[in-house]
N, C-alpha and C. Protein backbone atom coordinates (compact mmCIF):
# COMPACT_ATOMS: atom_id res chain seq x y z
N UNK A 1 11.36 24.37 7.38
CA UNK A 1 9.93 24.21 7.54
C UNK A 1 9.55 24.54 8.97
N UNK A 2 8.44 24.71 9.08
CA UNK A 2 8.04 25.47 10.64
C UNK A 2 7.00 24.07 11.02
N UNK A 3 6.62 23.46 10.32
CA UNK A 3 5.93 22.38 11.19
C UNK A 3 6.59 21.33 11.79
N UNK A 4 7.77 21.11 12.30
CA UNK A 4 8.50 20.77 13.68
C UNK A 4 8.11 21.69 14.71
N UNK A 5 8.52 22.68 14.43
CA UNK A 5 8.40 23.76 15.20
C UNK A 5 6.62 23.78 16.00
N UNK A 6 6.09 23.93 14.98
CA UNK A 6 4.67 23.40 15.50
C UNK A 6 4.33 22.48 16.54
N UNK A 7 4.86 21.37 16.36
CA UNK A 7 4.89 19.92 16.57
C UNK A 7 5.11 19.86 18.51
N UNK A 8 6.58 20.03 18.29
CA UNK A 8 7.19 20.18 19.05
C UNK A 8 6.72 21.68 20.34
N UNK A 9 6.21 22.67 19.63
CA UNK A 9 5.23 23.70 20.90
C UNK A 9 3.85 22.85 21.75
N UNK A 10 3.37 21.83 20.70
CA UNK A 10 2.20 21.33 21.03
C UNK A 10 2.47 20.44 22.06
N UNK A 11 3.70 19.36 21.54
CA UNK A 11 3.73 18.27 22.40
C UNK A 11 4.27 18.79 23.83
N UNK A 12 5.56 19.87 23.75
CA UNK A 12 6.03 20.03 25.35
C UNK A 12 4.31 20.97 25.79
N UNK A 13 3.53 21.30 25.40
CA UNK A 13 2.61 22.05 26.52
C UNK A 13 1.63 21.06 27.00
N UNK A 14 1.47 20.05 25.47
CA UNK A 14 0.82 18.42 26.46
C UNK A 14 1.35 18.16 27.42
N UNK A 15 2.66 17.75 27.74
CA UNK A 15 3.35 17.02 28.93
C UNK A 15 3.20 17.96 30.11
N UNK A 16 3.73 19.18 30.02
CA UNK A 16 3.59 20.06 30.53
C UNK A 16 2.15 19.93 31.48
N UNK A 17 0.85 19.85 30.39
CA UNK A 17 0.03 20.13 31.01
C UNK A 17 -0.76 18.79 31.98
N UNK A 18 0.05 17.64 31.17
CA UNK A 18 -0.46 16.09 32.08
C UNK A 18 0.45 16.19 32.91
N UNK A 19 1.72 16.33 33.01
CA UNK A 19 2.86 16.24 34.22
C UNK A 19 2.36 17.36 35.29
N UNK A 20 1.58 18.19 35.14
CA UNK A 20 1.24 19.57 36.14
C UNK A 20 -0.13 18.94 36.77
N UNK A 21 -0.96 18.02 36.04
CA UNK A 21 -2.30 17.94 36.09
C UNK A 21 -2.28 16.63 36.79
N UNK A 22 -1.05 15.35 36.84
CA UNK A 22 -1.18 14.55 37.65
C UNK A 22 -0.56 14.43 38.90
N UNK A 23 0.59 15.80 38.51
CA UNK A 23 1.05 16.30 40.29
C UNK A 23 0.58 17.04 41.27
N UNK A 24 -0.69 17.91 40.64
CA UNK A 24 -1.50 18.44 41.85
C UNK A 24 -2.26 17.76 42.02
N UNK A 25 -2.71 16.49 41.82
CA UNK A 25 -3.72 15.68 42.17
C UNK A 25 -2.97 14.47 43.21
N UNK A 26 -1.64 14.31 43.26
CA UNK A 26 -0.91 13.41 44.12
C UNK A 26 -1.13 13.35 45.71
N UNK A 27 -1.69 11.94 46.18
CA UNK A 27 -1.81 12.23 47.38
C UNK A 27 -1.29 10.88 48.05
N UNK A 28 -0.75 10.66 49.28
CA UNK A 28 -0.19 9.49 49.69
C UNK A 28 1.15 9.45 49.47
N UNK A 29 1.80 10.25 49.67
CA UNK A 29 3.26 10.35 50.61
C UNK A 29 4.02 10.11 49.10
N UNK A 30 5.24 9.17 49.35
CA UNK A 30 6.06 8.82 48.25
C UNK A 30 5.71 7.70 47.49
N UNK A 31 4.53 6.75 47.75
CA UNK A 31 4.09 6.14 47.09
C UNK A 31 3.22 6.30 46.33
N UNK A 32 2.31 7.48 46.57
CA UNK A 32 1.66 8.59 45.70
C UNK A 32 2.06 9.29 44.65
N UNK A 33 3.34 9.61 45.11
CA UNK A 33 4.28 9.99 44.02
C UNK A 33 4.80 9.75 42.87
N UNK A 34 5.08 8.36 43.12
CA UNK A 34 5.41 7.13 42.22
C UNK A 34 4.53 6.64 41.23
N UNK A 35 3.07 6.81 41.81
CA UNK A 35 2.14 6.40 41.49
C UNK A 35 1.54 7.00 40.10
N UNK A 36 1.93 8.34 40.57
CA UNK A 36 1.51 9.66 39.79
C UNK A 36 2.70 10.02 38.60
N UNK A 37 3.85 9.93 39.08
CA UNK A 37 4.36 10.41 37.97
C UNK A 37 4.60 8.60 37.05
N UNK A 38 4.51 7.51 37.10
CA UNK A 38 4.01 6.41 36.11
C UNK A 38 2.72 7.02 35.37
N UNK A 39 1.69 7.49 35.92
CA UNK A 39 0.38 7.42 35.63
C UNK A 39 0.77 8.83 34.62
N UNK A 40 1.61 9.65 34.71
CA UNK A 40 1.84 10.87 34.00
C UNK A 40 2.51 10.34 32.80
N UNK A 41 3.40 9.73 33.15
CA UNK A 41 4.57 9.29 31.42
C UNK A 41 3.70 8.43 30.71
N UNK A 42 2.77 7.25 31.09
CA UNK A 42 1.91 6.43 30.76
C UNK A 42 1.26 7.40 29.72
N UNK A 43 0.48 8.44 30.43
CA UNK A 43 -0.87 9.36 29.78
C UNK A 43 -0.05 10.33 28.94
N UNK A 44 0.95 10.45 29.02
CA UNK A 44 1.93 11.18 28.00
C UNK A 44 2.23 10.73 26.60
N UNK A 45 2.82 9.57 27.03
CA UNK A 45 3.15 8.38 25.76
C UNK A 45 1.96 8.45 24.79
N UNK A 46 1.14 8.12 25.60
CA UNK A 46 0.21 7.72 24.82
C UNK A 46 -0.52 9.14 23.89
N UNK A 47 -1.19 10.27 24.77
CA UNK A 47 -1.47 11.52 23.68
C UNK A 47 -0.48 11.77 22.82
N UNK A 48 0.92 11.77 23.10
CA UNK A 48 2.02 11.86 22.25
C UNK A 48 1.57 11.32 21.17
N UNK A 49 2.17 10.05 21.02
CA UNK A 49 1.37 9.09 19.83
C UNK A 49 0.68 9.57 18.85
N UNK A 50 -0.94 9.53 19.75
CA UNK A 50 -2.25 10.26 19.34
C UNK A 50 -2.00 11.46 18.54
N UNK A 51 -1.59 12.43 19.33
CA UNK A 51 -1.41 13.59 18.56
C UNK A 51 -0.33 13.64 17.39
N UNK A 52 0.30 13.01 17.59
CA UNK A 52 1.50 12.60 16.15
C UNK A 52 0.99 12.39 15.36
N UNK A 53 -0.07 11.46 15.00
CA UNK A 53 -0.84 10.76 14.10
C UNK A 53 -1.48 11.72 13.55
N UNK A 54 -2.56 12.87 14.48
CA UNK A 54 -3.60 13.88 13.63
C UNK A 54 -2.68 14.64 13.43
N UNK A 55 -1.51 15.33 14.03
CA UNK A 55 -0.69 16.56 13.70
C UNK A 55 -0.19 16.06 11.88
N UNK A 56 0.57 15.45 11.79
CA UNK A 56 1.34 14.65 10.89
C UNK A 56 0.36 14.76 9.64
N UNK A 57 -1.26 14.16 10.04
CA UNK A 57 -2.09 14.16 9.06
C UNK A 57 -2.40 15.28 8.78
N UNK A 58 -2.44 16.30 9.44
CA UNK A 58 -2.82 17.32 8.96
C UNK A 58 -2.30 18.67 8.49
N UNK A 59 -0.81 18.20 8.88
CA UNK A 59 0.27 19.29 8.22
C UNK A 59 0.83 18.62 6.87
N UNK A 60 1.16 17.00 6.93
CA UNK A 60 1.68 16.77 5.45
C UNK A 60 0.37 15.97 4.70
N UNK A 61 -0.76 16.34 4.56
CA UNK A 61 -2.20 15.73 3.91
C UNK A 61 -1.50 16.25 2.64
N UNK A 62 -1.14 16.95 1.85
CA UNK A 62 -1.20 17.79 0.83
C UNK A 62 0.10 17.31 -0.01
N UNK A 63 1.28 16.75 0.54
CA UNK A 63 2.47 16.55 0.07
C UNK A 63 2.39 14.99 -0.57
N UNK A 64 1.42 14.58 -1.02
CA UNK A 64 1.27 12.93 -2.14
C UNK A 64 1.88 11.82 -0.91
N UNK A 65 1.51 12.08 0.43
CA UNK A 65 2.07 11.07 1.56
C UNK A 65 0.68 9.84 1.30
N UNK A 66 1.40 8.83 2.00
CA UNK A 66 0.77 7.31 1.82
C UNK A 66 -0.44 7.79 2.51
N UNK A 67 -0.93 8.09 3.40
CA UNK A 67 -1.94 8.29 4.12
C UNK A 67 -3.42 8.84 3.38
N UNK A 68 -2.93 9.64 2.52
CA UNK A 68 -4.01 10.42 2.02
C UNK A 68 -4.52 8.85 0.68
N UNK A 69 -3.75 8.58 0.31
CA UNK A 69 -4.28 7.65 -0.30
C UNK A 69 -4.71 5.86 -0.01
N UNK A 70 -4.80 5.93 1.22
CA UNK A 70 -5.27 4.61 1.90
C UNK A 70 -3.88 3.19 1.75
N UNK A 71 -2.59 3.63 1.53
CA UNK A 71 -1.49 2.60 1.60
C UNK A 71 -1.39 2.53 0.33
């Protein structure tokens, strides 16, 4: 099946793009640093998640999964 494959292009260009997006914004030495890459895995985790949930729904909606029918 190609929707891993999917999955998995989406999520590394998320991280990608929060891990790039909270290191050019880093300011304040090595405690800045610290600061920023917590504040990156934090905001990662979490769209991860997020996007698991709509990806998931919207590649297996069609296959009789629990979701489509409310539990």
């Amino acid at each position: 099946m190609i929707s891993p494959l999917i999955k998995a292009v989406i999520f590394g260009g998320l991280i990608g793009v929060i891990g790039c997006g909270w290191g050019l914004t880093t300011q304040g030495g090595a405690k800045g640093v610290g600061q920023s890459t917590t504040s990156a895995v934090v905001t990662a985790l979490l769209v991860t998640f997020i996007m698991d949930f709509f990806l998931s729904w919207a590649m297996f909606q069609g296959l009789g999964g629990s979701l489509g029918k409310g539990f």
